[in-house]
PDB file of N, CA and C in Angstrom:
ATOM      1  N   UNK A   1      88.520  98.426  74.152  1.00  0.00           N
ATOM      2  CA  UNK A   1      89.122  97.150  74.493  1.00  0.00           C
ATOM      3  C   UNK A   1      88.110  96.049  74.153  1.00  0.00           C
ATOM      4  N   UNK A   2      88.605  94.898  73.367  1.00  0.00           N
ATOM      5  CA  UNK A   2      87.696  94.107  73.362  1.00  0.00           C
ATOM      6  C   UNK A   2      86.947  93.070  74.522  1.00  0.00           C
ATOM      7  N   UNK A   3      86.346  92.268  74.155  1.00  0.00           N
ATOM      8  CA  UNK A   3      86.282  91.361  75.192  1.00  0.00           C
ATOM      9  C   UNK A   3      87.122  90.642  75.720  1.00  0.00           C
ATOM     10  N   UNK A   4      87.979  89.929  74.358  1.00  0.00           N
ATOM     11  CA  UNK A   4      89.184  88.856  74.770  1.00  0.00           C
ATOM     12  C   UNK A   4      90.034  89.708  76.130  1.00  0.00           C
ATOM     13  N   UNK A   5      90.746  91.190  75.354  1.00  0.00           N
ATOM     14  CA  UNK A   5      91.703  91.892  75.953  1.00  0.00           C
ATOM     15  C   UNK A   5      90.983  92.068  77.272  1.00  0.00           C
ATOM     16  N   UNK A   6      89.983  92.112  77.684  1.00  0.00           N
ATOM     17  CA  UNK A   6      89.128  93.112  78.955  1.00  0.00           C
ATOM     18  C   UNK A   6      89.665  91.422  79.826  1.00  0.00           C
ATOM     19  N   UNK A   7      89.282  90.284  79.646  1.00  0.00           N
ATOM     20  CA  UNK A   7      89.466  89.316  79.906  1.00  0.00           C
ATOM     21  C   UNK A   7      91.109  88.803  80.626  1.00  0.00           C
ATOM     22  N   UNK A   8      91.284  89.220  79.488  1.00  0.00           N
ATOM     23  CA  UNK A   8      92.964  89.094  79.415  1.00  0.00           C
ATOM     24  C   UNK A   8      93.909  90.029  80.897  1.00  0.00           C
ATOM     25  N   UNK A   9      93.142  90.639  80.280  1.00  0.00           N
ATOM     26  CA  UNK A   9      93.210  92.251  81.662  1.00  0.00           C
ATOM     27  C   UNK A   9      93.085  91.593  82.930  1.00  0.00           C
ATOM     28  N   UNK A  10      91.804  90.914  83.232  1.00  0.00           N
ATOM     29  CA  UNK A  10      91.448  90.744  84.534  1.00  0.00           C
ATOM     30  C   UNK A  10      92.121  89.230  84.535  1.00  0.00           C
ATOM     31  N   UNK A  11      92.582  88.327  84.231  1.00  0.00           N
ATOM     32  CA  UNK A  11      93.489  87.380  84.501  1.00  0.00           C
ATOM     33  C   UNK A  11      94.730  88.123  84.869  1.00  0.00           C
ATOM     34  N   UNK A  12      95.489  89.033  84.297  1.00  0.00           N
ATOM     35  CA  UNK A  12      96.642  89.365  84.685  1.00  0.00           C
ATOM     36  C   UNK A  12      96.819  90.229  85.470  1.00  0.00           C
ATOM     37  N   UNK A  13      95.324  90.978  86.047  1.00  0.00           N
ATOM     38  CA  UNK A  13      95.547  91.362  87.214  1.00  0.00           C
ATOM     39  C   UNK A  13      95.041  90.462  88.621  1.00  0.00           C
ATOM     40  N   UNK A  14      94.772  89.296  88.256  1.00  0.00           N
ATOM     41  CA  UNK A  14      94.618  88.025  89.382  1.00  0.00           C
ATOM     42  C   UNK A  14      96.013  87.761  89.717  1.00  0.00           C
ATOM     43  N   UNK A  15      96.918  87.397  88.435  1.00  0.00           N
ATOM     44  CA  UNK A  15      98.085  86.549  88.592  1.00  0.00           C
ATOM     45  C   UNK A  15      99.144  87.518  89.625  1.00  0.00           C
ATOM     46  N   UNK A  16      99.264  88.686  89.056  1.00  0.00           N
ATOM     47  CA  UNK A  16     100.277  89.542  88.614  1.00  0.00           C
ATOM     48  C   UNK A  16      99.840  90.831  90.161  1.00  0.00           C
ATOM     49  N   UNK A  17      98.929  90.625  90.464  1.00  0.00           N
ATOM     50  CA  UNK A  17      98.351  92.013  91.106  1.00  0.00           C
ATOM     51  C   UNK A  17      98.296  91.819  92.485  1.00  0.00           C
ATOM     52  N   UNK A  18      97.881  93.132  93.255  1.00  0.00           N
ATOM     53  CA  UNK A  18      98.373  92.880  95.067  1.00  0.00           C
ATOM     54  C   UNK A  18      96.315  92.363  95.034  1.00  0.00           C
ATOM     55  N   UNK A  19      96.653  92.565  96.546  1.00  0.00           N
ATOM     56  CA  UNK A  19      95.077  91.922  96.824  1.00  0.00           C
ATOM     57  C   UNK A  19      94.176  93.070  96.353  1.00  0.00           C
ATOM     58  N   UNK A  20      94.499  94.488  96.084  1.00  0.00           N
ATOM     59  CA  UNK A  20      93.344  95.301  95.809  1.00  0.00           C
ATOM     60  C   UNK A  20      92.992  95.106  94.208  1.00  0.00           C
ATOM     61  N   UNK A  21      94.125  94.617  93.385  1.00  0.00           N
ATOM     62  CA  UNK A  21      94.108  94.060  92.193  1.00  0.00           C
ATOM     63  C   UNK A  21      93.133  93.221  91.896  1.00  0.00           C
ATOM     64  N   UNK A  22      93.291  92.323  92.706  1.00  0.00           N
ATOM     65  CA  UNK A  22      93.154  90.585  92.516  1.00  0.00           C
ATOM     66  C   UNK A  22      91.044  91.244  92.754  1.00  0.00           C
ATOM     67  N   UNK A  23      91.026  91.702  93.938  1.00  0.00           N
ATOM     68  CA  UNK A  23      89.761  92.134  94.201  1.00  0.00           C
ATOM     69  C   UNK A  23      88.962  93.074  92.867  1.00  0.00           C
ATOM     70  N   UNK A  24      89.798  93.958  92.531  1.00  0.00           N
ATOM     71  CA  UNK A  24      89.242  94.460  91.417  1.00  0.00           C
ATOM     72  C   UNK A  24      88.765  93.713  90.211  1.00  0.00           C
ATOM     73  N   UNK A  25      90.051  92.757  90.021  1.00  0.00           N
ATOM     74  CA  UNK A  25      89.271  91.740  89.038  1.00  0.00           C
ATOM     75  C   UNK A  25      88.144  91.134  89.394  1.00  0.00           C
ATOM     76  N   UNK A  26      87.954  91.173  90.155  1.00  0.00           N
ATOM     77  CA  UNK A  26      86.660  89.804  90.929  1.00  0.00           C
ATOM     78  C   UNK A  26      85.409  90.697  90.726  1.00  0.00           C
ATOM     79  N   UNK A  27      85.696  92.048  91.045  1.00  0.00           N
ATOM     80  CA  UNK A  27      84.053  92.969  90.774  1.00  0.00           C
ATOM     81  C   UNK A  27      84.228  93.289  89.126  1.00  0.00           C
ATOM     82  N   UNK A  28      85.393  93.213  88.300  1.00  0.00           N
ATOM     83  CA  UNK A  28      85.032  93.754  86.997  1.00  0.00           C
ATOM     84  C   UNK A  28      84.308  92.091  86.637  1.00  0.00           C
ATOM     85  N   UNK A  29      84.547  91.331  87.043  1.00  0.00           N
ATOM     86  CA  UNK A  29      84.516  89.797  86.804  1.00  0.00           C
ATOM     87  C   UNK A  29      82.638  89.718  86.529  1.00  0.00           C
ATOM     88  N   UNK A  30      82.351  89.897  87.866  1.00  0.00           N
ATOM     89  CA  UNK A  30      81.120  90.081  88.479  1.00  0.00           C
ATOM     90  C   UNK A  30      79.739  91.350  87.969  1.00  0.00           C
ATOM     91  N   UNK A  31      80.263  92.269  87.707  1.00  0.00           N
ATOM     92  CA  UNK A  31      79.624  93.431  87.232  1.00  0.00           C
ATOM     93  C   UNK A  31      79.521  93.190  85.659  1.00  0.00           C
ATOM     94  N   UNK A  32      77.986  93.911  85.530  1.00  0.00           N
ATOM     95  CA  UNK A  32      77.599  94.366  84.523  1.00  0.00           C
ATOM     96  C   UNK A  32      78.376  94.976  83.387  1.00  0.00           C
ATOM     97  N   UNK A  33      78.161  95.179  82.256  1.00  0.00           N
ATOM     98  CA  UNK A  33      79.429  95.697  81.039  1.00  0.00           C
ATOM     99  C   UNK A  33      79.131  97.481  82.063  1.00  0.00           C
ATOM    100  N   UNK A  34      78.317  97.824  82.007  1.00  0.00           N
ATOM    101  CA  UNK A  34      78.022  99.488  82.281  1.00  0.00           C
ATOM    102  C   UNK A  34      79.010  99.376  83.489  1.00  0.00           C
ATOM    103  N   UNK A  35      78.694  98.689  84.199  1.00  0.00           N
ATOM    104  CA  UNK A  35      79.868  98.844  85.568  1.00  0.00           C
ATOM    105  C   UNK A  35      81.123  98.196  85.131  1.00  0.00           C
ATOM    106  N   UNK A  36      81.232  97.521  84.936  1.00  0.00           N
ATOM    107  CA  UNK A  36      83.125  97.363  84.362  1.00  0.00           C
ATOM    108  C   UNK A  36      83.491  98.201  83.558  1.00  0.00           C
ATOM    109  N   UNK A  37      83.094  98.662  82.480  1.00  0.00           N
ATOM    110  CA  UNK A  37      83.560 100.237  82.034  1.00  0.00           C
ATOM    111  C   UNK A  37      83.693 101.243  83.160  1.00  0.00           C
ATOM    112  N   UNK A  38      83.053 101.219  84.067  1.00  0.00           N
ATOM    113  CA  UNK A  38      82.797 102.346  84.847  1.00  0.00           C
ATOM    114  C   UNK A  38      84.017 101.864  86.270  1.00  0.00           C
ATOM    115  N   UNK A  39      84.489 100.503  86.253  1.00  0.00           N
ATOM    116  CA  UNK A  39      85.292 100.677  86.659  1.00  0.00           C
ATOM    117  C   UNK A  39      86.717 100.924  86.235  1.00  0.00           C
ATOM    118  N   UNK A  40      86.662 100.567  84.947  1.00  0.00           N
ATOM    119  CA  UNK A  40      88.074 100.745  84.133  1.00  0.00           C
ATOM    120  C   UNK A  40      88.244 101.726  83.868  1.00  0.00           C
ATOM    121  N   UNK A  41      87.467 102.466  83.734  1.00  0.00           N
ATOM    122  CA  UNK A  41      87.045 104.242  83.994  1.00  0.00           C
ATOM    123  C   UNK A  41      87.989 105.028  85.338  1.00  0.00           C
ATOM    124  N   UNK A  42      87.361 104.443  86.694  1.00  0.00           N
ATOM    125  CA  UNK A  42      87.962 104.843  87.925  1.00  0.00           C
ATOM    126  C   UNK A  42      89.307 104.775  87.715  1.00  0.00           C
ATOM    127  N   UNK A  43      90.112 103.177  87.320  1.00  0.00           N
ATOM    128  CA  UNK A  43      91.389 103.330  87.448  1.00  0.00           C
ATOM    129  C   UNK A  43      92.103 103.208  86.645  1.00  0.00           C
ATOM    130  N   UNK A  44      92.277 103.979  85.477  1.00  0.00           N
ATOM    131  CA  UNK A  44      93.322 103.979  84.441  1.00  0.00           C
ATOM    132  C   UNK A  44      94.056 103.491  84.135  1.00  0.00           C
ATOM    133  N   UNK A  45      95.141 103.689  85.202  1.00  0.00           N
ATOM    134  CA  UNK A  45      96.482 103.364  85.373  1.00  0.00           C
ATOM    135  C   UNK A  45      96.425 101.660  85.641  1.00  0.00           C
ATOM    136  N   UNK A  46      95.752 101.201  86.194  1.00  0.00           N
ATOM    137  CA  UNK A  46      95.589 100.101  86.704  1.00  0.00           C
ATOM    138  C   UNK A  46      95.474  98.817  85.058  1.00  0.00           C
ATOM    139  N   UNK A  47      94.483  99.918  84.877  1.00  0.00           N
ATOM    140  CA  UNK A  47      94.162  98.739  83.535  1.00  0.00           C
ATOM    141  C   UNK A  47      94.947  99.259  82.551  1.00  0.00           C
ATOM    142  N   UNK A  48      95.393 100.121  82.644  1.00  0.00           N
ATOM    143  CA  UNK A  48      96.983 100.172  81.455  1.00  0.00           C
ATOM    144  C   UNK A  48      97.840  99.447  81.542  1.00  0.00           C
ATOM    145  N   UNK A  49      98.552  99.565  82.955  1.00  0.00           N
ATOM    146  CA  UNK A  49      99.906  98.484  83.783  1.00  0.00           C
ATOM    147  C   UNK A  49      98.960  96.752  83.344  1.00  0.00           C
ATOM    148  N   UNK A  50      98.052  96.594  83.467  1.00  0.00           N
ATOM    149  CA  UNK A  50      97.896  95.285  83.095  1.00  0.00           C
ATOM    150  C   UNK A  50      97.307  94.531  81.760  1.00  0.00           C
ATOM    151  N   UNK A  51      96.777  95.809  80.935  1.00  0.00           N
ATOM    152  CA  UNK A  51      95.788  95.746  79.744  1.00  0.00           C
ATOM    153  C   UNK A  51      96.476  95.318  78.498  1.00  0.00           C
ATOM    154  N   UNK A  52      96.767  95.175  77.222  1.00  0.00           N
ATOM    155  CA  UNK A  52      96.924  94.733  76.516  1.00  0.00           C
ATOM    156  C   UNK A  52      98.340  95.443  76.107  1.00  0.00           C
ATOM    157  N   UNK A  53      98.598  96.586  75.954  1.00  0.00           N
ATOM    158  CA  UNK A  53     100.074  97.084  75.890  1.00  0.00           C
ATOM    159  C   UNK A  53     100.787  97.416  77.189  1.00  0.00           C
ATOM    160  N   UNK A  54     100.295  96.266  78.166  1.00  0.00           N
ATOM    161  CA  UNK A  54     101.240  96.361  79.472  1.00  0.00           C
ATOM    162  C   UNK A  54     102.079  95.211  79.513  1.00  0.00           C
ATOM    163  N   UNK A  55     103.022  95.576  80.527  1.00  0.00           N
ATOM    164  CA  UNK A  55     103.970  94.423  80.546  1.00  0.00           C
ATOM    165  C   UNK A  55     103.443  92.960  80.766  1.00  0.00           C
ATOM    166  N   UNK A  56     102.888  93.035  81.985  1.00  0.00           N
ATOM    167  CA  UNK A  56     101.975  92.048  82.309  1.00  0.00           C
ATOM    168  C   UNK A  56     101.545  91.091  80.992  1.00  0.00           C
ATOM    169  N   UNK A  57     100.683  91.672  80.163  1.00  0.00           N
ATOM    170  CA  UNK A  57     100.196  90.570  79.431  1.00  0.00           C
ATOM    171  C   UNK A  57     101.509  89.698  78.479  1.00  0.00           C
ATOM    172  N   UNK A  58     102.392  90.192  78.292  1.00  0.00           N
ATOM    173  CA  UNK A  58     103.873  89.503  77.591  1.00  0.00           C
ATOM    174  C   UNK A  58     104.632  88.649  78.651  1.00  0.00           C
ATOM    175  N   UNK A  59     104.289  88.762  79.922  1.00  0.00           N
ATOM    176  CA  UNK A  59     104.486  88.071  80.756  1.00  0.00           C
ATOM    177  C   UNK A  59     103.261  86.397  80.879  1.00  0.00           C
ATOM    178  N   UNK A  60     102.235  86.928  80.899  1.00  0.00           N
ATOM    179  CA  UNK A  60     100.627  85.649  80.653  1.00  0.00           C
ATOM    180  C   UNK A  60     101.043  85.213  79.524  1.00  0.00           C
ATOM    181  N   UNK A  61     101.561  85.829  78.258  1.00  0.00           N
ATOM    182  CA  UNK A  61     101.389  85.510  77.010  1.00  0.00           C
ATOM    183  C   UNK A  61     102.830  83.637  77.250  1.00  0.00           C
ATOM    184  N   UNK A  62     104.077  83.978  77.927  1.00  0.00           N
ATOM    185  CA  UNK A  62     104.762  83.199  78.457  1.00  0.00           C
ATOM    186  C   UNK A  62     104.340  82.080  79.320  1.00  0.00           C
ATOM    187  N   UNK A  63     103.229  81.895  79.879  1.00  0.00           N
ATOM    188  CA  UNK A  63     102.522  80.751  80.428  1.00  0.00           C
ATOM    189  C   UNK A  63     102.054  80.234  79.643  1.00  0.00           C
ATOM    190  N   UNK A  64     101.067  81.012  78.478  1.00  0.00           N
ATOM    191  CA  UNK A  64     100.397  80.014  77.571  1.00  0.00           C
ATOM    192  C   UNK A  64     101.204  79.033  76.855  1.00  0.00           C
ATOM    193  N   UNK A  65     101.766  80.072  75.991  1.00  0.00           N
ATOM    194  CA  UNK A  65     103.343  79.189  75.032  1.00  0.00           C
ATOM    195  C   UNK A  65     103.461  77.942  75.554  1.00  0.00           C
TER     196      UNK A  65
END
């Protein structure tokens, strides 16, 4: 994932996400590259449902427009 997308990721899991979401973004936000891999690592699913071929981002992509 690039940077933009990793980015992209953690905005749309602010907007879009419950509070354990919103929190997750805030430590991938905060952490080191070794630890944000290592958390995108832990939850898969999480950063799929919001990552670049998730719904979510075609949803953000509609705010920018």
């Amino acid at each position: 994932m690039t940077p933009q997308e990793t980015h992209a990721t953690m905005l749309c899991m602010e907007r879009f996400g419950g509070t354990f979401c919103v929190n997750l973004a805030a430590a991938m936000r905060y952490a080191d590259p070794y630890n944000r891999q290592r958390i995108m690592n832990a939850f898969p699913e999480i950063i799929e449902k919001y990552g670049p071929t998730g719904p979510f981002q075609r949803r953000a992509e509609a705010f920018v427009a």
